[in-house]
Each structure stands twice: as structure tokens, then as C-alpha cells.
Protein backbone atom coordinates (compact mmCIF):
# COMPACT_ATOMS: atom_id res chain seq x y z
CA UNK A 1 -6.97 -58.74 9.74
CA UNK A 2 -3.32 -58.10 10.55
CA UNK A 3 -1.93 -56.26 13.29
CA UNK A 4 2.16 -54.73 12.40
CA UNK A 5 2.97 -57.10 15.58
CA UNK A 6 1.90 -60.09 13.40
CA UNK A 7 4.63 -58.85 10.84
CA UNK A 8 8.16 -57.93 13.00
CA UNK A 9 9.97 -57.84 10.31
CA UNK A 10 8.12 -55.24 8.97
CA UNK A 11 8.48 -52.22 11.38
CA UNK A 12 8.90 -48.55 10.15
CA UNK A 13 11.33 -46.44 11.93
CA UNK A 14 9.59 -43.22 11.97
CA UNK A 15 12.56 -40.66 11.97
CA UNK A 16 12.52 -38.24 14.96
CA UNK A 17 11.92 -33.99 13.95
CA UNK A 18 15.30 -32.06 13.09
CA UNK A 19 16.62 -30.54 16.32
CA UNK A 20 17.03 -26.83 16.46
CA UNK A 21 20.37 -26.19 16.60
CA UNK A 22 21.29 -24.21 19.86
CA UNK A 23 22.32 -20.21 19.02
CA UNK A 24 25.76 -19.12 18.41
CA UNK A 25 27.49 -18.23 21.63
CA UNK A 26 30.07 -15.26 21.11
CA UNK A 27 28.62 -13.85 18.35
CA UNK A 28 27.28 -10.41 19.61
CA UNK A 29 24.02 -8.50 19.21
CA UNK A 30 21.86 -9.87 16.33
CA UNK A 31 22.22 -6.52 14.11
CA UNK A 32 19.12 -6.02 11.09
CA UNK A 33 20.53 -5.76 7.47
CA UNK A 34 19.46 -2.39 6.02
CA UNK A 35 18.04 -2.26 2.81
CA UNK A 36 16.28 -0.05 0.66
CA UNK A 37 12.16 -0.29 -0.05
CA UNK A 38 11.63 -2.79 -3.04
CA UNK A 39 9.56 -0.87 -5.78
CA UNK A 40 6.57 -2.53 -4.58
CA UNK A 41 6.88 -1.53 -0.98
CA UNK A 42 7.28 2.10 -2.17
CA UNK A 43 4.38 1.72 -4.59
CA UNK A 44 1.99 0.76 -1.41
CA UNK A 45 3.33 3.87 0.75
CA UNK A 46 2.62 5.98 -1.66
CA UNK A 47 -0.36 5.39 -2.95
CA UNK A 48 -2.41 5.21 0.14
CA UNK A 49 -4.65 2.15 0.10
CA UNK A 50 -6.59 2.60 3.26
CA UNK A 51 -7.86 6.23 2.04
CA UNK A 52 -8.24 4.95 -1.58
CA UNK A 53 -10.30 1.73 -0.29
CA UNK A 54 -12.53 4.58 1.81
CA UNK A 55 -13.15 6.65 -1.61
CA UNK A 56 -14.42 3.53 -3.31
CA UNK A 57 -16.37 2.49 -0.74
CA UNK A 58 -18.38 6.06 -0.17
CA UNK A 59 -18.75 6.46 -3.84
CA UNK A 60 -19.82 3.22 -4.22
CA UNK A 61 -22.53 4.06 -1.16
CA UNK A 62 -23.41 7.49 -3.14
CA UNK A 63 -23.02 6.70 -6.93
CA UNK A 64 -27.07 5.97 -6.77
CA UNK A 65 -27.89 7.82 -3.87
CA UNK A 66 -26.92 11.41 -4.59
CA UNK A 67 -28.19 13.80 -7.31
CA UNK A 68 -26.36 15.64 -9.91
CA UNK A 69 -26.68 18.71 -8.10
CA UNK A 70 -25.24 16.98 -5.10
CA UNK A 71 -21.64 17.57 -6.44
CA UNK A 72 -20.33 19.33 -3.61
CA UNK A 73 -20.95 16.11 -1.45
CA UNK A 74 -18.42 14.55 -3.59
CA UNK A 75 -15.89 17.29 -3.46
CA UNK A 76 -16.29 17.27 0.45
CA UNK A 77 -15.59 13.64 0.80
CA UNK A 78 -12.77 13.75 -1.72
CA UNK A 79 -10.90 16.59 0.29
CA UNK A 80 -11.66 15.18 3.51
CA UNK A 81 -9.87 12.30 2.57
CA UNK A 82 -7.19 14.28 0.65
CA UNK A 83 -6.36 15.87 4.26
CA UNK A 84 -6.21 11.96 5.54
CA UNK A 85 -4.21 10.80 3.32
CA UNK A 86 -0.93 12.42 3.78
CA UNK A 87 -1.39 11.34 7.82
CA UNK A 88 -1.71 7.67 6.58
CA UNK A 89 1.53 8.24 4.50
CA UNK A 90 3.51 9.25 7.25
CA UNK A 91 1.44 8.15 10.49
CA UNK A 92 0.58 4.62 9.09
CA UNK A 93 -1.37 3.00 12.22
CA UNK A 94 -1.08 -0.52 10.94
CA UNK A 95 2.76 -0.69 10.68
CA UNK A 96 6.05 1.34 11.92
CA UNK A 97 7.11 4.25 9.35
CA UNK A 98 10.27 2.36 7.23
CA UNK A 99 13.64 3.76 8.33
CA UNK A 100 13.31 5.80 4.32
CA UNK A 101 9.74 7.15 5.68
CA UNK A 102 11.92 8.65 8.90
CA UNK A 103 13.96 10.40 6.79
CA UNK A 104 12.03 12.67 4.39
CA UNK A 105 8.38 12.96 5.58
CA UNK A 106 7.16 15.72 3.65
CA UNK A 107 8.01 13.76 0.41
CA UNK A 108 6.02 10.69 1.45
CA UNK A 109 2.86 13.48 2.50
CA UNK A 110 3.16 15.07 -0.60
CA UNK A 111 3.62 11.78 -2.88
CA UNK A 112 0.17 10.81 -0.82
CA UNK A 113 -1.31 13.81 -2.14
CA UNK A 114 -0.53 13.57 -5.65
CA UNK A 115 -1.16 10.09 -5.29
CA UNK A 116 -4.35 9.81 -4.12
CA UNK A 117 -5.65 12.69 -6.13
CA UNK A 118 -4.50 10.81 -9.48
CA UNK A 119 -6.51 7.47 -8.20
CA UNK A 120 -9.60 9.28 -7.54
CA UNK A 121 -9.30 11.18 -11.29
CA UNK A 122 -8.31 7.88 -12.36
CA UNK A 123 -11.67 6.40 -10.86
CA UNK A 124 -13.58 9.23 -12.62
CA UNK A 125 -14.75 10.53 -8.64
CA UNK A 126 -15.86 14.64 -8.48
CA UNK A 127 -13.76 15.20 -11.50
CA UNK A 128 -16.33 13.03 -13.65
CA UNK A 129 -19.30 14.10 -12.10
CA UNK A 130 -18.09 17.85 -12.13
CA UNK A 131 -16.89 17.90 -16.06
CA UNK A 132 -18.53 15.12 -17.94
CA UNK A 133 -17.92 16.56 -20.82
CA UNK A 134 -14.07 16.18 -20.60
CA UNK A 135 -13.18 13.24 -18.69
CA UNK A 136 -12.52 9.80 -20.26
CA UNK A 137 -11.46 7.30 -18.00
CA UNK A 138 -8.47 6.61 -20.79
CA UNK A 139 -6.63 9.96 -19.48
CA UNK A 140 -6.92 8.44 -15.81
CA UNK A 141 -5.32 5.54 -16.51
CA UNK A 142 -2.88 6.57 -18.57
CA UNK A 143 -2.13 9.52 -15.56
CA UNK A 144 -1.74 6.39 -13.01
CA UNK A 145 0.39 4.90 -14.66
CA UNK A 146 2.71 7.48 -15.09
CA UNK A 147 2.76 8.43 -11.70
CA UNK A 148 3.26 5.14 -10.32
CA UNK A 149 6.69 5.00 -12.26
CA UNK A 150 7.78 8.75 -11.71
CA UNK A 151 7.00 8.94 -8.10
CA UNK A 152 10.00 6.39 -7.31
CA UNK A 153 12.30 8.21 -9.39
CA UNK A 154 11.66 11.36 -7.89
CA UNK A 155 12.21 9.78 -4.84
CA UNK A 156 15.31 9.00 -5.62
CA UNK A 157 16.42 12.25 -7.39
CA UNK A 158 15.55 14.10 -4.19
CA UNK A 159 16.39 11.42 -1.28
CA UNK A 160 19.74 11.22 -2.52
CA UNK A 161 20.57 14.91 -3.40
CA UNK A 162 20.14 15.65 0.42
């Protein structure tokens, strides 16, 4: 068995770790770069994921549990979490409102709305259960997807006309 002493010619300079360099002195107050929401970022505060992820899990509790005459159990939870879901829009507990969400609240509370209401129709929800007859899950997710890419636009029609 050999040792690395019984080789000295051998030895491996093991390089030290990259210094941090020290901060710039002079320089002034580190000041954030402002930019605008990437589509994606407006996407999430929009469509509000915790109410959303709330729906699916109390239909998914009631789908088996609850009659067909029980449809104004789903109506209830649906527009309790309608009233929610503008307050998550603009009152986000998990993160600060983006500097965009300061400026024009009631747009945000009302894209919730619309938002939200469009997932659950798009999930089939009270709106299957109450008119079988009518929905087809096609019509919800063709409805999704058009509001997911006119939301953002009016966004920006309206943000920037003020």
C-alpha cells in the first residue's frame, strides 16, 4: 500500500476557493432596477392559485360525497371563494404586492374574479353540475385560454392609458 508521502514528487496542489472581492467603496446606495412583470409573473397574479388549488381540493372532497340535489353546496363554496379570491390578488400573504399590483388594485381584484370564475367553468365545478346538458369541458378550455392571453393585454390597454 502506498502512502502520497512515499511519492513526493507526486503532490497535488489543491487550489484555495475564489476570494470575494471586497464591495465598491464610493459607489452610493445599491438602487433595484425596475422592471415590468414577465408574462408569466402576471399570469400567476391573476389567476389566483391558492383559491383555485382550494376549489379542487373541496370538489375533489365532495365530487362523491354530495347528491345531485346538493347543488347549492357547490354554488356556496364557489362564491365563498369568489369573495377570497380578489383579497389573494391584491393582499397576497405569501409575498409583497409587485410595485404594478400598487398601482391599479381594482384591476388585479377584478382580473381575480374573472379569472377564477373561468378556471372553475373550465373545471366543469357548479356550472357542470347545475346545466349538464350544456357544458362540455371543450368550451372551458377554449374560455381559459383566451383569457389567459387577453387579461395581459387589457392590462396594458388600461395601465398605460392612466
Amino acid at each position: 500500500m502506498t502512502t502520497p508521502h512515499d511519492h513526493p514528487e507526486v503532490e497535488e496542489e489543491i487550489p484555495a476557493p475564489p476570494r470575494a472581492s471586497p464591495p465598491p467603496t464610493g459607489t452610493g446606495p445599491i438602487i433595484p432596477i425596475e422592471r415590468d412583470d414577465t408574462y408569466f409573473e402576471k399570469l400567476l397574479k391573476y389567476v389566483p392559485g391558492d383559491i383555485v388549488a382550494a376549489f379542487v381540493a373541496i370538489d375533489g372532497l365532495l365530487r362523491d360525497q354530495v347528491s345531485k340535489n346538493d347543488i347549492w353546496l357547490d354554488w356556496s363554496i364557489f362564491f365563498a371563494l369568489l369573495i377570497l379570491a380578489p383579497l389573494y390578488a391584491v393582499y397576497r400573504p405569501s409575498t409583497p404586492p409587485p410595485r404594478s399590483l400598487q398601482a391599479k388594485r381594482s384591476f388585479h381584484a377584478v382580473a381575480a374574479v374573472v379569472a377564477f370564475t373561468v378556471w372553475v367553468f373550465a373545471l366543469g365545478g357548479p356550472f357542470a353540475a347545475t346545466w349538464p346538458e350544456f357544458y362540455r369541458p371543450m368550451y372551458g378550455t377554449i374560455l381559459l385560454i383566451f383569457t389567459t392571453l387577453i387579461i395581459p393585454l387589457f392590462e396594458k390597454i388600461i395601465l398605460e392609458r392612466d
